[in-house]
C-alpha atoms as a PDB file:
ATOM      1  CA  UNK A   1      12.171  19.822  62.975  1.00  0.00           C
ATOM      2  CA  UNK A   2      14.381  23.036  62.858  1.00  0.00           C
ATOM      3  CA  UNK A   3      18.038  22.339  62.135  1.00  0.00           C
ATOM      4  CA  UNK A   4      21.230  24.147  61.000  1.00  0.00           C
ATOM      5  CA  UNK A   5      21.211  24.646  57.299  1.00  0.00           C
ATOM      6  CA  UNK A   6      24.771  26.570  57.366  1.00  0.00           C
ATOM      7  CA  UNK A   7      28.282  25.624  56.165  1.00  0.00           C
ATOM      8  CA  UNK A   8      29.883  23.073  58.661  1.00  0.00           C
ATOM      9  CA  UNK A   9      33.470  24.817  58.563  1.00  0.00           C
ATOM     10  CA  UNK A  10      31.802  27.938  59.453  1.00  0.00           C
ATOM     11  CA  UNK A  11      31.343  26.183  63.021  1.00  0.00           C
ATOM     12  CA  UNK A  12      34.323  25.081  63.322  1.00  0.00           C
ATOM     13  CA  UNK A  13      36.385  28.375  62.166  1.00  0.00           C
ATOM     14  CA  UNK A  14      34.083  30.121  65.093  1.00  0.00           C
ATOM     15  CA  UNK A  15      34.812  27.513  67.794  1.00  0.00           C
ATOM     16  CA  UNK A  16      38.258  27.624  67.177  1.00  0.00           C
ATOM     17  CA  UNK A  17      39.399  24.017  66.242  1.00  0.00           C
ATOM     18  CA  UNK A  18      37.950  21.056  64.370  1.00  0.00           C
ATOM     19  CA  UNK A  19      34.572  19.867  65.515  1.00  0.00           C
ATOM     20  CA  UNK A  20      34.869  16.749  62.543  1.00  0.00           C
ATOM     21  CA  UNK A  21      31.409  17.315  60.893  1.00  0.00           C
ATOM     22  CA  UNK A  22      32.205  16.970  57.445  1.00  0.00           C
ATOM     23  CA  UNK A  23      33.491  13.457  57.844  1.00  0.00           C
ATOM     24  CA  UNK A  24      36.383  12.391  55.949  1.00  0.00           C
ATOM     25  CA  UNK A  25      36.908  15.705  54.594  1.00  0.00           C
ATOM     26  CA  UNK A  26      38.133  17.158  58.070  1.00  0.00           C
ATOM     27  CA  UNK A  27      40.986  14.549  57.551  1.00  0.00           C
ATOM     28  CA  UNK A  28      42.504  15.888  54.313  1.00  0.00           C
ATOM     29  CA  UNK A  29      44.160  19.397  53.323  1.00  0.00           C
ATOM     30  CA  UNK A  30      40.494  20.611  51.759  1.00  0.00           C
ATOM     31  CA  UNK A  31      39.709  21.484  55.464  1.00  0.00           C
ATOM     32  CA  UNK A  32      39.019  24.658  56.057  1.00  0.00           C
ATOM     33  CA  UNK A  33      40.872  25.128  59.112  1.00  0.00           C
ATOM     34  CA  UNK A  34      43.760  24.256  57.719  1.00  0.00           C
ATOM     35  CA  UNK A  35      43.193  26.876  55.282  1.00  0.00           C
ATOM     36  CA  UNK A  36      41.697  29.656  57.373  1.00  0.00           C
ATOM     37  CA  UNK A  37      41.513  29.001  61.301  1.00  0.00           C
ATOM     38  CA  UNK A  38      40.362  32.681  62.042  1.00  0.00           C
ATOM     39  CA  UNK A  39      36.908  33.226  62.946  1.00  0.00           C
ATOM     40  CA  UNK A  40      34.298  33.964  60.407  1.00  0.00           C
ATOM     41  CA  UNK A  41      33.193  37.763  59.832  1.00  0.00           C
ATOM     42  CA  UNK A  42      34.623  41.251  59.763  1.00  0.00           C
ATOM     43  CA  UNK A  43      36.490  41.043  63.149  1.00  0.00           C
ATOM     44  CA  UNK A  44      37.597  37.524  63.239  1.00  0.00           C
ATOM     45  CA  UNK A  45      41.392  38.416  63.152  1.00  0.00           C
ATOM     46  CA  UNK A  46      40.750  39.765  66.378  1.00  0.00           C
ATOM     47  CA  UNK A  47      40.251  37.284  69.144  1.00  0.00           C
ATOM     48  CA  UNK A  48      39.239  38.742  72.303  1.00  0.00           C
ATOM     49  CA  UNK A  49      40.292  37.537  75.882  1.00  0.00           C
ATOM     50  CA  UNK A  50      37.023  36.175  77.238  1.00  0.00           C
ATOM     51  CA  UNK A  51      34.921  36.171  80.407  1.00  0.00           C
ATOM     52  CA  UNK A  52      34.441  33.247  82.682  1.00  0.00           C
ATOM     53  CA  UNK A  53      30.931  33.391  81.518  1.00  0.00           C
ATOM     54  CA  UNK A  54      32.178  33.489  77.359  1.00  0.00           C
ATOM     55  CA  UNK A  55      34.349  30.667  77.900  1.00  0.00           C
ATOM     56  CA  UNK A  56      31.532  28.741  79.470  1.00  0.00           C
ATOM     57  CA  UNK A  57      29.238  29.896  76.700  1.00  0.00           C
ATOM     58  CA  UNK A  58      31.631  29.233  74.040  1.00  0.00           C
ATOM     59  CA  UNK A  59      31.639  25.085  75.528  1.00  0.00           C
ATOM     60  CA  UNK A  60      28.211  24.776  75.303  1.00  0.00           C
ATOM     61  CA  UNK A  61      28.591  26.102  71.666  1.00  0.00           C
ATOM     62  CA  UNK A  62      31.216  23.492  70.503  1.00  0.00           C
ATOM     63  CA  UNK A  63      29.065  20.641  71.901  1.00  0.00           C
ATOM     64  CA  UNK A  64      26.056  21.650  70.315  1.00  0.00           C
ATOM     65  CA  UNK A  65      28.070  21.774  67.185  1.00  0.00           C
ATOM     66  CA  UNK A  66      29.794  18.160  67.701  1.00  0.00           C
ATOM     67  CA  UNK A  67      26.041  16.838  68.238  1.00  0.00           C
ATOM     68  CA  UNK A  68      24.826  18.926  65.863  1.00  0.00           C
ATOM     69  CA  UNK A  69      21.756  20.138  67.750  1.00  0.00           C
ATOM     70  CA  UNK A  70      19.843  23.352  68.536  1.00  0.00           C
ATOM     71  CA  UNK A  71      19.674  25.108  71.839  1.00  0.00           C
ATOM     72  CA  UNK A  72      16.203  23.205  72.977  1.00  0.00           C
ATOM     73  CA  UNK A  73      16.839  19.731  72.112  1.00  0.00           C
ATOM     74  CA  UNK A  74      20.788  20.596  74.184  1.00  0.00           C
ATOM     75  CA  UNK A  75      19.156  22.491  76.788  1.00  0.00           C
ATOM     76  CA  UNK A  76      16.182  19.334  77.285  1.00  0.00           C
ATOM     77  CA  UNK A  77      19.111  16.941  77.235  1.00  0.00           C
ATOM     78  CA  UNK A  78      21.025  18.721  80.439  1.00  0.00           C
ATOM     79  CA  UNK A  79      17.264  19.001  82.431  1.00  0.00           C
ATOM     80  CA  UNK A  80      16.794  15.413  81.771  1.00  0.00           C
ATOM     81  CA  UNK A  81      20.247  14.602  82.936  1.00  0.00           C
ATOM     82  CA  UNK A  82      20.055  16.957  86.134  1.00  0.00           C
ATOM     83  CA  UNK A  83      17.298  15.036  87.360  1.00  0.00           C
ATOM     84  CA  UNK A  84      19.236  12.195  87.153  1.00  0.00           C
ATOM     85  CA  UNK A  85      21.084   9.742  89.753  1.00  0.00           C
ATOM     86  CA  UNK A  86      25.267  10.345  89.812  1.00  0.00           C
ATOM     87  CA  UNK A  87      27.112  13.404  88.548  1.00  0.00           C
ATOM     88  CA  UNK A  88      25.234  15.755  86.236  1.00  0.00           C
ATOM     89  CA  UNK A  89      28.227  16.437  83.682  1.00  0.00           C
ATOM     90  CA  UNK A  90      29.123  12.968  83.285  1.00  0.00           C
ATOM     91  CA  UNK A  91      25.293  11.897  82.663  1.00  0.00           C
ATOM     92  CA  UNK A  92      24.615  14.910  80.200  1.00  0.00           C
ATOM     93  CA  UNK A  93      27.301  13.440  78.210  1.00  0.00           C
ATOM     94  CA  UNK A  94      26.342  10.182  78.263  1.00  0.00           C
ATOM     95  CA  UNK A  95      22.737  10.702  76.899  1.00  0.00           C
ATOM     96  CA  UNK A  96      24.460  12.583  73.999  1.00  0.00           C
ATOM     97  CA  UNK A  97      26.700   9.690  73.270  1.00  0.00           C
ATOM     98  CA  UNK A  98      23.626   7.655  73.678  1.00  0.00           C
ATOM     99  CA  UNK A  99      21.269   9.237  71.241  1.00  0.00           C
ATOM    100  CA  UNK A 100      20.487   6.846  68.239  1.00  0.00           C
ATOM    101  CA  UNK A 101      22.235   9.163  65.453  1.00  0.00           C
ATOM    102  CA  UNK A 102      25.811   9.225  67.614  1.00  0.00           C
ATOM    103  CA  UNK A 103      25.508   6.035  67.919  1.00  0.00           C
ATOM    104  CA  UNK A 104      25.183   5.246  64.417  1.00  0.00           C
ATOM    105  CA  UNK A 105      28.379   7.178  63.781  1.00  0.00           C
ATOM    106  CA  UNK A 106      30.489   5.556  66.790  1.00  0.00           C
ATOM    107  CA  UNK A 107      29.507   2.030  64.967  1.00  0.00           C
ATOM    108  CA  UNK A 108      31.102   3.370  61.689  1.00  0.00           C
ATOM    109  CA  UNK A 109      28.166   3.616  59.763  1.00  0.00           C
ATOM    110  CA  UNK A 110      28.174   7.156  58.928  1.00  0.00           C
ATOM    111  CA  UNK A 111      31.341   9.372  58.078  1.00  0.00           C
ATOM    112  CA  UNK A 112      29.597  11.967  60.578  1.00  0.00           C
ATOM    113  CA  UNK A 113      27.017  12.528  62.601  1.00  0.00           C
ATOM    114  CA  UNK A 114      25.662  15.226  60.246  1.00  0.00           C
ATOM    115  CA  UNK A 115      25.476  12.056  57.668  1.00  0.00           C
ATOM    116  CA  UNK A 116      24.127   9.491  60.383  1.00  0.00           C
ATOM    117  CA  UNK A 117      20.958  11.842  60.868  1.00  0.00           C
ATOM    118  CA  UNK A 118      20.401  11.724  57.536  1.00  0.00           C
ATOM    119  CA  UNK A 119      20.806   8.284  57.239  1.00  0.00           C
ATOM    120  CA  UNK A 120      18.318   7.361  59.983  1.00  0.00           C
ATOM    121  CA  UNK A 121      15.965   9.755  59.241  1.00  0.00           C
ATOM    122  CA  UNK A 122      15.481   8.304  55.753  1.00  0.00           C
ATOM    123  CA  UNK A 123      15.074   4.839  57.139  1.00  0.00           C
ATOM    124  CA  UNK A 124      17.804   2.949  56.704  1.00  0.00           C
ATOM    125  CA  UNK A 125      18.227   1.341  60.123  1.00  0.00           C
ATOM    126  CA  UNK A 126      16.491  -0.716  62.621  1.00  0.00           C
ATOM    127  CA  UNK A 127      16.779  -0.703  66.499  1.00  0.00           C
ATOM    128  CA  UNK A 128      15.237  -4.507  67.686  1.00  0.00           C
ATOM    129  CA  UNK A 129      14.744  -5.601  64.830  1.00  0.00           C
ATOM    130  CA  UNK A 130      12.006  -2.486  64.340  1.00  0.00           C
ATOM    131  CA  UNK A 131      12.463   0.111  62.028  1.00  0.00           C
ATOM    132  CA  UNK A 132      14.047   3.358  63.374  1.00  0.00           C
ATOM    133  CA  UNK A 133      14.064   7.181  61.904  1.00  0.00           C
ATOM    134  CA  UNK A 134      13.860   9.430  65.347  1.00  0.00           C
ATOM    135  CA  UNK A 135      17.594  10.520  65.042  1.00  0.00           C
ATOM    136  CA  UNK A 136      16.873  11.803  69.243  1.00  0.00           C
ATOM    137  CA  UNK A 137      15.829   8.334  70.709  1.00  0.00           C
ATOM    138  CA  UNK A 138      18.273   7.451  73.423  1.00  0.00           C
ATOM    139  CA  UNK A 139      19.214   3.831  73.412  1.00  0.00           C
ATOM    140  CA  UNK A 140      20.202   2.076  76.559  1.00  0.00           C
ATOM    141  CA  UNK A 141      22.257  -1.387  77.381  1.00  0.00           C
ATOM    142  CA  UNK A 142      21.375  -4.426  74.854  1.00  0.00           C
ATOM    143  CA  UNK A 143      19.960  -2.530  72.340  1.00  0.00           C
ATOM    144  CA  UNK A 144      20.491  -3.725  69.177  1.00  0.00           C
ATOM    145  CA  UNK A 145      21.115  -1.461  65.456  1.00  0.00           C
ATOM    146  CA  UNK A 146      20.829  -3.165  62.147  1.00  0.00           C
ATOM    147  CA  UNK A 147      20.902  -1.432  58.639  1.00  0.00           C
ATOM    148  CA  UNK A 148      17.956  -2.609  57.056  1.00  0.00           C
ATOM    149  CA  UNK A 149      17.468  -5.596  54.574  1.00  0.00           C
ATOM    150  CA  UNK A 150      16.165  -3.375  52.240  1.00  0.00           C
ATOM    151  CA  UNK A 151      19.369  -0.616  52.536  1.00  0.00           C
ATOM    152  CA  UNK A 152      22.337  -3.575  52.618  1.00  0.00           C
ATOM    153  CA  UNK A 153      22.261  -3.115  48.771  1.00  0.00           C
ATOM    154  CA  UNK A 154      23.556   0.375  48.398  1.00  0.00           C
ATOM    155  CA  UNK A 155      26.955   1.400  47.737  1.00  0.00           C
ATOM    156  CA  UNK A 156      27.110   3.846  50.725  1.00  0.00           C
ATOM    157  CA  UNK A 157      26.757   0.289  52.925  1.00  0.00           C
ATOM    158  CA  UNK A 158      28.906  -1.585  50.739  1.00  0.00           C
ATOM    159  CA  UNK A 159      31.532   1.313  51.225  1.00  0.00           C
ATOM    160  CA  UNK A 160      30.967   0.882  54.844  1.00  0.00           C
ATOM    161  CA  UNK A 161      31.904  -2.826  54.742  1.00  0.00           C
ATOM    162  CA  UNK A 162      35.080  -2.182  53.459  1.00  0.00           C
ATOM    163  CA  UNK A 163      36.699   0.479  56.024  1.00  0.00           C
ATOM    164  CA  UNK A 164      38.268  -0.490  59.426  1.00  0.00           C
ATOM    165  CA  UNK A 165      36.794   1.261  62.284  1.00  0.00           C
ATOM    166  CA  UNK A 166      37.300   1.622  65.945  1.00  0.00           C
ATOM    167  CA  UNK A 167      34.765   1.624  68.069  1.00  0.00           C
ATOM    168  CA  UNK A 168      34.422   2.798  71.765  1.00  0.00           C
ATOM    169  CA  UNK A 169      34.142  -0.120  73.930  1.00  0.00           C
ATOM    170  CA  UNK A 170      30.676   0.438  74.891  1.00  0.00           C
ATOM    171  CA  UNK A 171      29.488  -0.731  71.363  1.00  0.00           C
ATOM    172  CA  UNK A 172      29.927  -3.989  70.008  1.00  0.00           C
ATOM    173  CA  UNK A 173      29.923  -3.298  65.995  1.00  0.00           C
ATOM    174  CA  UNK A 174      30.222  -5.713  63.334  1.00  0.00           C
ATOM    175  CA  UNK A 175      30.666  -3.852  59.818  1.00  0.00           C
ATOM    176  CA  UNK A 176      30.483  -7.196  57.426  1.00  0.00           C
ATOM    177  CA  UNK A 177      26.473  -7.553  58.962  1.00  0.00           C
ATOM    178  CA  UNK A 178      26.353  -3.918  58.892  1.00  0.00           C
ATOM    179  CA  UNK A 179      25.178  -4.395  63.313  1.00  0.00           C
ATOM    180  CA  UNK A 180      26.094  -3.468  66.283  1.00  0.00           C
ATOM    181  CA  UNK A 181      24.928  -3.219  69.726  1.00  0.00           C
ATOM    182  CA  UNK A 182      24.776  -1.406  73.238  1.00  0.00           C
ATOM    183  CA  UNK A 183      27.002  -3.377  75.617  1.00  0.00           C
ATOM    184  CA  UNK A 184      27.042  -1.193  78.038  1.00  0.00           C
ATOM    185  CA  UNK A 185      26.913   2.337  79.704  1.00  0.00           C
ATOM    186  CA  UNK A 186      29.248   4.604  78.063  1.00  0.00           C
ATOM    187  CA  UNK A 187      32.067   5.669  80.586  1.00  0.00           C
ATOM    188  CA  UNK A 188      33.446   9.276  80.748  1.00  0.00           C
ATOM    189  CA  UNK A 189      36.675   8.205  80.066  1.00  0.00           C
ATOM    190  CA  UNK A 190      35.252   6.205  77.020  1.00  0.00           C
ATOM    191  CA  UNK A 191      33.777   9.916  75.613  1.00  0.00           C
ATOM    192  CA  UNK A 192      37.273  10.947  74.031  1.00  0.00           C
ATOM    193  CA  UNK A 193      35.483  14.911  72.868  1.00  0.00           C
ATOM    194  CA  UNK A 194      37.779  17.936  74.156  1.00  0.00           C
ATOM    195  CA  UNK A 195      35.136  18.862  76.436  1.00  0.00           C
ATOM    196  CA  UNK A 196      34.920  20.510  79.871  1.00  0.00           C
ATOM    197  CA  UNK A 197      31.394  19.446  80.660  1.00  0.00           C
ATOM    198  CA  UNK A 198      31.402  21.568  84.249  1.00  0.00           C
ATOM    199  CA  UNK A 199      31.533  24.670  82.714  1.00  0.00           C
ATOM    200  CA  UNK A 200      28.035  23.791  80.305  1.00  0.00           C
ATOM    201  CA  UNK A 201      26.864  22.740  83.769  1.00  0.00           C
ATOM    202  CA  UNK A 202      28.060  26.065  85.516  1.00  0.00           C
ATOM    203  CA  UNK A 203      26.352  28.187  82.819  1.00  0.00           C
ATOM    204  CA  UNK A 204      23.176  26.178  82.904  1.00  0.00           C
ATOM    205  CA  UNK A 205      22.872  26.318  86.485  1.00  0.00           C
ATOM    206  CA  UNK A 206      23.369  30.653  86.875  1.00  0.00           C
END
């Protein structure tokens, strides 16, 4: 499957402000934002005022980057959630937060979501008590995530055990069994992102 290959900081120098995909890194005075906030290229000095329709494109563009996914997969996400009961924005969100690589990274296990992709994708995880590596599927309520039996004896999990978390209270996580699990729909006022989802869902719907 396609995927972005680029430097993360990149992203976030072009969006503006942090977008935390480097994981602990974003945290400490390596950051490149904290270095050089401009925008990448020639003319990045040189912010423009934009148009309602820039600043609308430029949202969908910073939560692409904070999922870390590519304009079908994003695009597949809001037409699933438009056909869907309640207010559009607030369920687009929610099957982001709800995809099995976010939630990965809400439970603690990953530093990022960049990292929790690759961690699921190589197998380290099980959803049910089944093995898992679709990064994409979209958990719902009483699902349950374990890190394999086979993966509790690496040091990245072992690191993991170690570290005190917070997780949103839609997840019930226990880092000592390395588990966790789906207690219930995530709120929009549990999805703490800087994001203006009506203007993804203005631009979408032109």
């Amino acid at each position: 499957m396609a995927r972005y290959t680029g430097p993360s900081c990149r992203l976030c120098r072009r969006e503006g402000e942090k977008l935390y995909l480097k994981g602990d890194r974003c945290y400490s005075d390596k950051c490149a934002m904290n270095k050089r906030a401009t925008a990448p290229g020639q003319h990045g000095t040189g912010r423009k005022k934009l148009s309602n329709y820039g600043v609308q494109l430029r949202e969908k563009q910073k939560v692409k980057r904070y999922y870390g996914l590519l304009e079908n997969q994003f695009r597949n996400i809001y037409e699933t959630a438009e056909k869907m009961t309640g207010i559009t924005g607030e369920n687009f969100l929610r099957l982001l937060e709800l995809r099995l690589d976010n939630v990965v990274y809400r439970m603690g296990l990953a530093s990022s979501r960049k990292e929790a992709r690759q961690l699921v994708t190589h197998g380290h995880f099980t959803l049910n008590g089944r093995k898992a590596d679709i990064p994409s599927m979209t958990l719902k309520v009483g699902d349950a995530i374990e890190v394999r039996e086979k993966s509790l004896t690496s040091q990245k999990f072992k690191d993991v055990m170690e570290k005190a978390v917070t997780t949103p209270n839609w997840i019930e996580s226990d880092l000592e069994k390395l588990e966790g699990k789906i207690i219930a729909k995530p709120s929009r006022e549990d999805i703490d992102l800087p994001v203006e989802e009506h203007l993804i869902i203005e631009l979408y719907s032109r």
